[in-house]
C-alpha atoms as a PDB file:
ATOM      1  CA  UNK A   1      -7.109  19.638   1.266  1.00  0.00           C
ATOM      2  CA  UNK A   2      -5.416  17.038   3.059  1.00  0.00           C
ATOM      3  CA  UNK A   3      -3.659  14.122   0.872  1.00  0.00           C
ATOM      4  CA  UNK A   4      -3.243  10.569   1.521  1.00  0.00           C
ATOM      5  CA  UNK A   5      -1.355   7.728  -0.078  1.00  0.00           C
ATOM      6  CA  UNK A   6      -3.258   4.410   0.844  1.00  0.00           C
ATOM      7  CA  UNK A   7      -2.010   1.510   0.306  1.00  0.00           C
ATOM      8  CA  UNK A   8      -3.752  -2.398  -0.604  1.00  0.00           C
ATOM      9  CA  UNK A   9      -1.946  -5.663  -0.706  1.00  0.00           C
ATOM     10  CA  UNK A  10      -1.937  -8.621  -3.004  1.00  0.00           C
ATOM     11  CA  UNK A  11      -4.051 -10.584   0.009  1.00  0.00           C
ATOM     12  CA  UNK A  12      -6.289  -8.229   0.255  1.00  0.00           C
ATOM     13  CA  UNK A  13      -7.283  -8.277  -3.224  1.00  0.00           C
ATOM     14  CA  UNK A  14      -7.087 -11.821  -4.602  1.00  0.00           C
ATOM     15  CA  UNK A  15      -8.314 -15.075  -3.190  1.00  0.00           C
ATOM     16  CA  UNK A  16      -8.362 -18.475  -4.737  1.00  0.00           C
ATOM     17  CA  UNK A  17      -6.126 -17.559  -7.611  1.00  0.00           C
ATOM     18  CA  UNK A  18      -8.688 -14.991  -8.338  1.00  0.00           C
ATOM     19  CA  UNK A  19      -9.129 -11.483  -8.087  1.00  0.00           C
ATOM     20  CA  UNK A  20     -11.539 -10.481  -5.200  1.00  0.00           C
ATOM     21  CA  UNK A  21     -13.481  -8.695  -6.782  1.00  0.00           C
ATOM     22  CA  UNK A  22     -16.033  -7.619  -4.089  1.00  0.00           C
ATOM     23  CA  UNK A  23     -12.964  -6.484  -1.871  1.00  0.00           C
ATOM     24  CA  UNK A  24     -12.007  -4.512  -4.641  1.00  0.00           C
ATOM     25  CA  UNK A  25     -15.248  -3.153  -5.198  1.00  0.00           C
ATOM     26  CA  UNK A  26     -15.132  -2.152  -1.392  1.00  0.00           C
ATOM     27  CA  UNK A  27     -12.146  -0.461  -1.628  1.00  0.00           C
ATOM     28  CA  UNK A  28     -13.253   1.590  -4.737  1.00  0.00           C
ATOM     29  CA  UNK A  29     -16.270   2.732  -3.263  1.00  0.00           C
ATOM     30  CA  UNK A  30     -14.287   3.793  -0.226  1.00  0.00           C
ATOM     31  CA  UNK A  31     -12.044   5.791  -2.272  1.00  0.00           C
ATOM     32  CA  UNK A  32     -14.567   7.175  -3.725  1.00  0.00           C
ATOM     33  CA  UNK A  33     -16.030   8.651  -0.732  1.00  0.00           C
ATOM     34  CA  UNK A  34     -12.121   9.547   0.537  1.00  0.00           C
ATOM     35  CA  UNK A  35     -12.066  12.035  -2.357  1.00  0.00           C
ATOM     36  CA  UNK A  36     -14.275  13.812  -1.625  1.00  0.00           C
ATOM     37  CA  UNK A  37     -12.422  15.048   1.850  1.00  0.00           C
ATOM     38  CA  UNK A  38      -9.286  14.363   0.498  1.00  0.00           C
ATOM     39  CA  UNK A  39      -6.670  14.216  -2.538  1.00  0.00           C
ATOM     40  CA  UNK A  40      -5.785  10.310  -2.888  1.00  0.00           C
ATOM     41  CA  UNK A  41      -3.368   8.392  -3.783  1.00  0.00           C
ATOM     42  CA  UNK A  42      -3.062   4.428  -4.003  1.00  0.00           C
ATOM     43  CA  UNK A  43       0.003   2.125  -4.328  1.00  0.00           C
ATOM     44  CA  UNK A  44      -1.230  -1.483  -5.149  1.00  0.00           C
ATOM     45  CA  UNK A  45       0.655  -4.428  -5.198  1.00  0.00           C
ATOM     46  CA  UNK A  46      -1.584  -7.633  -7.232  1.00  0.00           C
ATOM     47  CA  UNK A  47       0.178  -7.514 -10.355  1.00  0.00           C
ATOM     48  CA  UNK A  48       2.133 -10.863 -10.305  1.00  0.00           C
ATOM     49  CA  UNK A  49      -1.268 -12.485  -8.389  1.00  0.00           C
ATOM     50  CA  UNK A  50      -3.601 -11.194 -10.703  1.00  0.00           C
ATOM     51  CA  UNK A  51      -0.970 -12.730 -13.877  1.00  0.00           C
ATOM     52  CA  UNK A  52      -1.299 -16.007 -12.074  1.00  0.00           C
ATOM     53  CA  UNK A  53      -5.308 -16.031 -12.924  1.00  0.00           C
ATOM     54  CA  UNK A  54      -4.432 -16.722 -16.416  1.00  0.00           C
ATOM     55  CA  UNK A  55      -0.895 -18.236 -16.674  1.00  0.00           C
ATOM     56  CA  UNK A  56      -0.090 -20.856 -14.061  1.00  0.00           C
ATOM     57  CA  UNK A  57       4.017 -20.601 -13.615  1.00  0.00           C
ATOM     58  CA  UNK A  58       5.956 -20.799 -10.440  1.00  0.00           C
ATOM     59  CA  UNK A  59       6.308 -17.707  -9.129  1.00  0.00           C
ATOM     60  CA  UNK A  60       9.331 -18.180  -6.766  1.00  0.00           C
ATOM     61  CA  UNK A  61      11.132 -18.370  -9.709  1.00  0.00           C
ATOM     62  CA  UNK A  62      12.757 -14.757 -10.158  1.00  0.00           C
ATOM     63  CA  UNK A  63      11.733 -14.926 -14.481  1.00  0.00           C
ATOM     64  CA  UNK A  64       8.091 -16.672 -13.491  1.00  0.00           C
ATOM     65  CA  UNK A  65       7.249 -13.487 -11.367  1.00  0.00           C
ATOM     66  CA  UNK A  66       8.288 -10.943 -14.086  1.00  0.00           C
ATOM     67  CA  UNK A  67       6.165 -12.897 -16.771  1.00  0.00           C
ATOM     68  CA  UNK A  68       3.334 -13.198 -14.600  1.00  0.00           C
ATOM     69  CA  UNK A  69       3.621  -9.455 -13.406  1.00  0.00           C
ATOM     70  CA  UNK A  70       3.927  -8.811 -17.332  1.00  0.00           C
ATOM     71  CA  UNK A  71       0.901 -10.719 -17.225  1.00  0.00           C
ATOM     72  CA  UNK A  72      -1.167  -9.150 -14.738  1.00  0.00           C
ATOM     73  CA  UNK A  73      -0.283  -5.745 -14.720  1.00  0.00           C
ATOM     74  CA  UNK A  74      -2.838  -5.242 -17.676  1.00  0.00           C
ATOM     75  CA  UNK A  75      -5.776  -7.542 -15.941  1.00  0.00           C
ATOM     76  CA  UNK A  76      -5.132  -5.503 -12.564  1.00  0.00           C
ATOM     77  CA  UNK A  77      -5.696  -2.294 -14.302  1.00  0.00           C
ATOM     78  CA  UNK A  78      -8.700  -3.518 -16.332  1.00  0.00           C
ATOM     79  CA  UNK A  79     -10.160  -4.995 -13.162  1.00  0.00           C
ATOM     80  CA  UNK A  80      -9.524  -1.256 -11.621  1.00  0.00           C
ATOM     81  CA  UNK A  81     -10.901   0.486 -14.527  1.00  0.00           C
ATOM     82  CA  UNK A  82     -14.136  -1.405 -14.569  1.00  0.00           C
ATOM     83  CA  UNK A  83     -15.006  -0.198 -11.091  1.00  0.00           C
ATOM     84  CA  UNK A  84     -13.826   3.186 -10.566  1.00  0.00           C
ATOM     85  CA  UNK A  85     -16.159   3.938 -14.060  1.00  0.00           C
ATOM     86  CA  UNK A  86     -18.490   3.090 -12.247  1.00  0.00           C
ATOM     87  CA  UNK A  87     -18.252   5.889  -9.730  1.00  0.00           C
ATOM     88  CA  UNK A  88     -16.528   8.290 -12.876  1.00  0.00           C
ATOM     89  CA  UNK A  89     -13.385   8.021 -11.533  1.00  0.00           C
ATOM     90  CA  UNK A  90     -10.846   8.201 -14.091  1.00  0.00           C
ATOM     91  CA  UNK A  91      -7.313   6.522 -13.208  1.00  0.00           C
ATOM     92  CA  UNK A  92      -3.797   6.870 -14.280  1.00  0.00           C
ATOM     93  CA  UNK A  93      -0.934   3.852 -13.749  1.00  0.00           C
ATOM     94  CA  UNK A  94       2.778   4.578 -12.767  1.00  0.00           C
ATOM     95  CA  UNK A  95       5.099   2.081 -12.596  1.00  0.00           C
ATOM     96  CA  UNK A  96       8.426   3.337 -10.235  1.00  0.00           C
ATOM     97  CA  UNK A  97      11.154   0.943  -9.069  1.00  0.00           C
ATOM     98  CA  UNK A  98      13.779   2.330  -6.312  1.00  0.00           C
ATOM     99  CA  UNK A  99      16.205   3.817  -8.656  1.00  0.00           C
ATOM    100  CA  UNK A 100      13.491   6.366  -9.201  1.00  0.00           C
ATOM    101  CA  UNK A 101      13.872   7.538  -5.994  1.00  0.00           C
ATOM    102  CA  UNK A 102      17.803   7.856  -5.950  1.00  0.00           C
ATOM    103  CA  UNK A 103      17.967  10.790  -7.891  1.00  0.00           C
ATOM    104  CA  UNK A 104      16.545  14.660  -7.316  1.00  0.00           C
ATOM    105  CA  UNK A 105      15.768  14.634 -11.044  1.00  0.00           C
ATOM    106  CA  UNK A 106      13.555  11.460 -11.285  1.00  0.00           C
ATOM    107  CA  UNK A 107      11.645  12.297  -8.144  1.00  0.00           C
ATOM    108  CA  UNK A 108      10.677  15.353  -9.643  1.00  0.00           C
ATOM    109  CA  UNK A 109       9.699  13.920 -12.492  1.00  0.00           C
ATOM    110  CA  UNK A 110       7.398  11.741 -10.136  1.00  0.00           C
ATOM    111  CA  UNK A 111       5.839  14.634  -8.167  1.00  0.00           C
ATOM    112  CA  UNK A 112       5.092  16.648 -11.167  1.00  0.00           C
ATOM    113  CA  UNK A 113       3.359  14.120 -13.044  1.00  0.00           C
ATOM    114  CA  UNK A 114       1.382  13.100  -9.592  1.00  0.00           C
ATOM    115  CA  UNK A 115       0.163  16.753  -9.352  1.00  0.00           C
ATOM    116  CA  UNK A 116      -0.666  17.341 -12.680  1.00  0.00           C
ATOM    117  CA  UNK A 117      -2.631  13.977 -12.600  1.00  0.00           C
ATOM    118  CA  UNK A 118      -4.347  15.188  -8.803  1.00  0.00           C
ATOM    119  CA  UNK A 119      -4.825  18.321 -10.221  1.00  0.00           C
ATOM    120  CA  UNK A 120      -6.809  17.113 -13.526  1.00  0.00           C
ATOM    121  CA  UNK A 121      -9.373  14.742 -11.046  1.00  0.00           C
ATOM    122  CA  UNK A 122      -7.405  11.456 -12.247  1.00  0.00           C
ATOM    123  CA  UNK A 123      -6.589   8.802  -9.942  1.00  0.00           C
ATOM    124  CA  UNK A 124      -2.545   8.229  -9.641  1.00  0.00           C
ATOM    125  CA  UNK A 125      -2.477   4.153  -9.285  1.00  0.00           C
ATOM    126  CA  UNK A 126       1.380   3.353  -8.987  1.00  0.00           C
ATOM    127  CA  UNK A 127       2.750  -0.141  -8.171  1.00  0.00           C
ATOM    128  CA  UNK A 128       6.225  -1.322  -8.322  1.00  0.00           C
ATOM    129  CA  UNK A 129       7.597  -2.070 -12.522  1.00  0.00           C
ATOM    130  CA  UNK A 130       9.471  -5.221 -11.368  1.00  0.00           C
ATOM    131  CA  UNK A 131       9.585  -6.794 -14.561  1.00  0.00           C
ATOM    132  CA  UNK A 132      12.653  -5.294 -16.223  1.00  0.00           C
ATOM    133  CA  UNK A 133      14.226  -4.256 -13.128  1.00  0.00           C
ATOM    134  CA  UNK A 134      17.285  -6.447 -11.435  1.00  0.00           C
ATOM    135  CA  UNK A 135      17.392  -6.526  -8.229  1.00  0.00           C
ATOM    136  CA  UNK A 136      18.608  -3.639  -6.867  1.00  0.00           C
ATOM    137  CA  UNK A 137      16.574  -1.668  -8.443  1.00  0.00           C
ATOM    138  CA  UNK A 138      13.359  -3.077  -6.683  1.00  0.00           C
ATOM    139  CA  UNK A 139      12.034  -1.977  -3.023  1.00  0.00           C
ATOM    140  CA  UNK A 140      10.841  -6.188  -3.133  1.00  0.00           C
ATOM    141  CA  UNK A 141       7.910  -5.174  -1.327  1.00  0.00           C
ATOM    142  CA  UNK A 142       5.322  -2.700  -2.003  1.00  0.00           C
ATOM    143  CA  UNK A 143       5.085  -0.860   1.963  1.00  0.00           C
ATOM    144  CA  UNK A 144       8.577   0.221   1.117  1.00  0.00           C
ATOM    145  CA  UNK A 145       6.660   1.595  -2.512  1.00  0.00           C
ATOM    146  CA  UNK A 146       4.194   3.415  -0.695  1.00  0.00           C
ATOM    147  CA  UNK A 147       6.372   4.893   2.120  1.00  0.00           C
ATOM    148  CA  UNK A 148       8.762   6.685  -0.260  1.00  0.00           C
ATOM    149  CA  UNK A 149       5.361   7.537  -2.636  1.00  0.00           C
ATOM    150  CA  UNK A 150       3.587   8.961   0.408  1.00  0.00           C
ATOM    151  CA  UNK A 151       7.081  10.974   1.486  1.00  0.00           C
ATOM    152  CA  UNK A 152       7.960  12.208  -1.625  1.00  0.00           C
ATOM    153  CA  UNK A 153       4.488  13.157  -2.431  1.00  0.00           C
ATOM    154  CA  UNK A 154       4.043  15.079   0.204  1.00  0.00           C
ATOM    155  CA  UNK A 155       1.034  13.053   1.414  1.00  0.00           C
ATOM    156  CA  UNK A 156       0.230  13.743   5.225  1.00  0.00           C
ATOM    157  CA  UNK A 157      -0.659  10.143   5.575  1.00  0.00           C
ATOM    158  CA  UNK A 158       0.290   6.755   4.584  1.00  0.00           C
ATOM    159  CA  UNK A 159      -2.507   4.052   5.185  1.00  0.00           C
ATOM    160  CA  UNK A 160      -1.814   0.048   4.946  1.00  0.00           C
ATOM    161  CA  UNK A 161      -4.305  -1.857   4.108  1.00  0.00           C
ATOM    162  CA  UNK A 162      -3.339  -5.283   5.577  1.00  0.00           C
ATOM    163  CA  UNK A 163      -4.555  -8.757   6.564  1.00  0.00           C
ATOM    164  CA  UNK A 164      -4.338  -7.640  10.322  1.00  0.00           C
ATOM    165  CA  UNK A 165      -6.033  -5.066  12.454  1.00  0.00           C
ATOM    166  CA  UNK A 166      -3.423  -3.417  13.713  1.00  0.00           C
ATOM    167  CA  UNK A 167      -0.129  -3.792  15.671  1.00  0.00           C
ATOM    168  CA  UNK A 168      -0.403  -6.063  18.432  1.00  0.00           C
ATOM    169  CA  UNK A 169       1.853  -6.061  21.631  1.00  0.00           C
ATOM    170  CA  UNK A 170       2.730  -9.813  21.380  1.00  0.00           C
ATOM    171  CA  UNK A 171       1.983 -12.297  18.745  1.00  0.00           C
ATOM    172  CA  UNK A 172      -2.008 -12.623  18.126  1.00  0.00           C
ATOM    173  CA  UNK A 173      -1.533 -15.681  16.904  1.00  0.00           C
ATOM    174  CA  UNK A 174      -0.069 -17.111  19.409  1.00  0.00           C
ATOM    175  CA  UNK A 175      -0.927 -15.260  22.536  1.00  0.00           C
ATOM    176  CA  UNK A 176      -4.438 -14.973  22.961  1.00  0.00           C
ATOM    177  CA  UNK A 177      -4.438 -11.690  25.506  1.00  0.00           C
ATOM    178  CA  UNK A 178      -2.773 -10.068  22.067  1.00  0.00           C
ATOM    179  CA  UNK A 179      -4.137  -6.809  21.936  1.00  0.00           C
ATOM    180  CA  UNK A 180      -3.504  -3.443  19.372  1.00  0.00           C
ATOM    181  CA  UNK A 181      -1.606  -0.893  20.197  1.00  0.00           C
ATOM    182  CA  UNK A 182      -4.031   1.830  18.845  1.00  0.00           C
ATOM    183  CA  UNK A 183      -0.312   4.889  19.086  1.00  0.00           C
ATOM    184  CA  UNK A 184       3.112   4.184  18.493  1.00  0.00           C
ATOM    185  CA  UNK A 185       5.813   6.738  18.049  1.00  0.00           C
ATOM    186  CA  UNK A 186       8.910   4.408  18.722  1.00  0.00           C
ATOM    187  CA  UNK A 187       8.846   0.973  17.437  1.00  0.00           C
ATOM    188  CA  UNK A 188      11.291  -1.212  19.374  1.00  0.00           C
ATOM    189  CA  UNK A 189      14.712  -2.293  17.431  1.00  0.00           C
ATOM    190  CA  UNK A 190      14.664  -5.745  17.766  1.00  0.00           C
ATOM    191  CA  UNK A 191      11.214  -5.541  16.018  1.00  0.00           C
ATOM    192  CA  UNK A 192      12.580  -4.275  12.951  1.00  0.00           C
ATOM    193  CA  UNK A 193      14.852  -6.917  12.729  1.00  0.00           C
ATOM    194  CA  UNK A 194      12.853 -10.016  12.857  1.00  0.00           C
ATOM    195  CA  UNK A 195      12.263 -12.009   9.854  1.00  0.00           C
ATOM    196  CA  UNK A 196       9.648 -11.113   7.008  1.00  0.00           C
ATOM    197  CA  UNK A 197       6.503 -13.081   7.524  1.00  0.00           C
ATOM    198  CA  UNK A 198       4.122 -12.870   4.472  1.00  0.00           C
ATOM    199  CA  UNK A 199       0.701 -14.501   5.039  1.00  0.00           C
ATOM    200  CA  UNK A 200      -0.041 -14.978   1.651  1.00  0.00           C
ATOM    201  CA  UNK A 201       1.384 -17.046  -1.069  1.00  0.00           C
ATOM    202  CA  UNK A 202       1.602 -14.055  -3.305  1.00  0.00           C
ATOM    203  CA  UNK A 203       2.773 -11.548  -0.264  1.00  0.00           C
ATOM    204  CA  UNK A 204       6.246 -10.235  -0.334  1.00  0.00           C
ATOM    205  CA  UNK A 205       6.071  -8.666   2.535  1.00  0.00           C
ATOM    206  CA  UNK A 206       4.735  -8.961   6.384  1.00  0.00           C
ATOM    207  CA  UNK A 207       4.815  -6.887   9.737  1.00  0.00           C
ATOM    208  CA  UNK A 208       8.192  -6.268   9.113  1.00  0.00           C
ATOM    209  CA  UNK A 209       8.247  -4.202   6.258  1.00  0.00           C
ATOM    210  CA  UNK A 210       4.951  -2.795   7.388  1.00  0.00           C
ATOM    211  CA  UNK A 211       6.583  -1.713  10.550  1.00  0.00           C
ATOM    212  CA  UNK A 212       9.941  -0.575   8.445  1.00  0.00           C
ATOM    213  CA  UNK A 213       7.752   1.557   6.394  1.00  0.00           C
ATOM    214  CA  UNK A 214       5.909   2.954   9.516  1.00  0.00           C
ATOM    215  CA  UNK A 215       9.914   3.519  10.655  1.00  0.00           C
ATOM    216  CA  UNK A 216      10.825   5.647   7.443  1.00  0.00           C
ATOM    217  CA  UNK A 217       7.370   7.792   7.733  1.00  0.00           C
ATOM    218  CA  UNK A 218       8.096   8.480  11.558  1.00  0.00           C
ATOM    219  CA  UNK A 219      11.694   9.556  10.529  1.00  0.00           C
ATOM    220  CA  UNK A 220      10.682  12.189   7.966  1.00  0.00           C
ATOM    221  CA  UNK A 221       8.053  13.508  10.558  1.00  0.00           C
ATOM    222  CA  UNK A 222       5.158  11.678   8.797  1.00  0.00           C
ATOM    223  CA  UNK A 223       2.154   9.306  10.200  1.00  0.00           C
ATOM    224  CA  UNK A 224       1.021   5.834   8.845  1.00  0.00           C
ATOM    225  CA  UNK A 225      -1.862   4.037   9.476  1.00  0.00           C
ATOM    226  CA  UNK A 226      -2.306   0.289   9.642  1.00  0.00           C
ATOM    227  CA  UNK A 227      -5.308  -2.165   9.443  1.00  0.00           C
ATOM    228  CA  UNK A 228      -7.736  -4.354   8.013  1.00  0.00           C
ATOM    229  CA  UNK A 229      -7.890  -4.368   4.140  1.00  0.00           C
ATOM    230  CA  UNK A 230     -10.514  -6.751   4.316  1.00  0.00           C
ATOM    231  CA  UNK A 231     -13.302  -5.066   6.552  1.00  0.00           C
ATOM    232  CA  UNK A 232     -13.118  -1.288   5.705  1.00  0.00           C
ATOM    233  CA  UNK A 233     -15.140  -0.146   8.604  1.00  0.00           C
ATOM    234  CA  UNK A 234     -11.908   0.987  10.474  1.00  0.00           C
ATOM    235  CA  UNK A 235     -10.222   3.012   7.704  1.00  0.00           C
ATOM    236  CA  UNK A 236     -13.482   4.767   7.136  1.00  0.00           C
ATOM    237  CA  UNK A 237     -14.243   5.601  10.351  1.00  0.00           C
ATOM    238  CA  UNK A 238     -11.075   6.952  11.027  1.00  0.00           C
ATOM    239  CA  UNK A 239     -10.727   8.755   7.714  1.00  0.00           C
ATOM    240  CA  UNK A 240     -14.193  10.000   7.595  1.00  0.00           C
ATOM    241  CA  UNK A 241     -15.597  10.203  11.501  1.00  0.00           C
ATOM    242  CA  UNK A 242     -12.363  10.843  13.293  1.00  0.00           C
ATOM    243  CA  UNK A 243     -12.876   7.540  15.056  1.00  0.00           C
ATOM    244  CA  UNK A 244     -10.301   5.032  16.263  1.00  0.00           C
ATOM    245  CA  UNK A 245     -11.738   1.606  17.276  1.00  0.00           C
ATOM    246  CA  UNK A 246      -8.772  -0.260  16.082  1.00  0.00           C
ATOM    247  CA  UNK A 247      -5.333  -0.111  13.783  1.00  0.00           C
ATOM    248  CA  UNK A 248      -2.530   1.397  14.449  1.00  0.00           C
ATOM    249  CA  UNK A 249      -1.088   4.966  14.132  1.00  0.00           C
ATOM    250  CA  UNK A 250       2.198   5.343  13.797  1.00  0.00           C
ATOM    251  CA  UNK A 251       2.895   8.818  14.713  1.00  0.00           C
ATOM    252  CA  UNK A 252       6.201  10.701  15.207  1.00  0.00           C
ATOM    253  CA  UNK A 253       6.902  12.743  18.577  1.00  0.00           C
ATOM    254  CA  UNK A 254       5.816  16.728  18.263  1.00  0.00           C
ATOM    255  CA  UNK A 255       9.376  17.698  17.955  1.00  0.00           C
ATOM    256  CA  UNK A 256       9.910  15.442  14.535  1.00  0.00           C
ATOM    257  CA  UNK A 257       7.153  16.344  12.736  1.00  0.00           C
ATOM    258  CA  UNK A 258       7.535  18.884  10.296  1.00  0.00           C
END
């Protein structure tokens, strides 16, 4: 069976301080029906978001976000665990930072416990423990997260579930004749340089890091998948039909994939 590490941001699943809790609901049900094709994996980012539901600090302050993550790690979870009972699906957190994946020893530690918990029918929910961490021990944004998870995993797919449909050729914002670029297998330098551009107030990252994670997959012979986190109807169809109306795939060339 085929494994996949998908991905969710913190815009996907809050809005107006609050969690959104029918997107949520969405993307539960869809990995529900993933797992039954395929062994899943998510990497969620929401933590310091979800805090800020119930404690109302300023979270560009570097202590603010680790008190609020502190926070909302535990109402993230219970907000997971509500809806994946509903379809008996039982989950399992892991908190990793970057330092995890510096060293042969702690990455095994990582794959063992992701199989074991794959193996036993539970749900591997990881997100990024940036509350005791400094700051090089943090990726800072949770594509990076999900990149090395899906590599190191062995997943044969990383999917981002974004605030955009895909990858566009020019700015969709401001170029109206924007349109996706449904294959990629070389993403263009100066792309990877730009600055970050979150969208959301809780966001830490934007294309860039999407498109840096997209980078790292291609170089270790690996795909990713990008698009909308809010409508699921292209993630499913793709995962599910084998169709492609929109997103993104980021796929190496024959001769790099492994």
């Amino acid at each position: 069976m085929q494994r996949i590490t998908l991905k969710v941001g913190s815009g996907v699943l809050t809005e107006n301080n609050e969690i959104a809790k029918q997107r949520m609901l969405n993307l539960v049900s869809l990995i529900s029906k993933l797992k039954q094709h395929y062994e899943v994996i998510l990497v969620t980012s929401g933590a310091v978001a979800a805090g800020y539901t119930a404690l109302k600090l300023d979270r560009n302050k570097n202590i603010s976000k680790k008190v609020l993550a502190s926070v909302g790690q535990p109402i993230l979870m219970s907000s997971y665990k509500a809806m994946f009972d509903i379809y008996d699906i039982d989950t399992s957190q892991i908190l990793l930072t970057e330092e995890d994946f510096e060293s042969l020893a702690h990455i095994d530690i990582v794959k063992q416990i992701v199989e074991a918990l794959i193996d036993n029918d539970i749900l591997p929910v990881v997100n990024e423990n940036d509350i005791t961490t400094i700051s090089d021990q943090v990726f800072g944004d949770n594509d990076q997260l999900a990149a090395h998870v899906a590599h190191y995993t062995n997943s044969d797919l990383l999917v981002i579930l974004s605030d955009i449909d895909g990858y566009y050729d020019n700015n969709p914002n401001t170029h109206a004749d924007a349109s996706i670029i449904l294959h990629i297998n070389k993403i263009p330098a100066e792309a990877l340089n730009e600055n970050h551009s979150p969208t959301s107030e809780f966001a830490t990252g934007g294309i860039v890091t999407k498109l840096m994670a997209a980078q790292f997959m291609m170089n270790k012979g690996r795909k990713m998948f990008l698009c909308n986190g809010y409508d699921l109807t292209t993630v499913e169809e793709y995962l599910l039909e084998g169709i492609q109306n929109k997103g993104t795939l980021f796929e190496p060339l024959p001769e790099q994939q492994g």
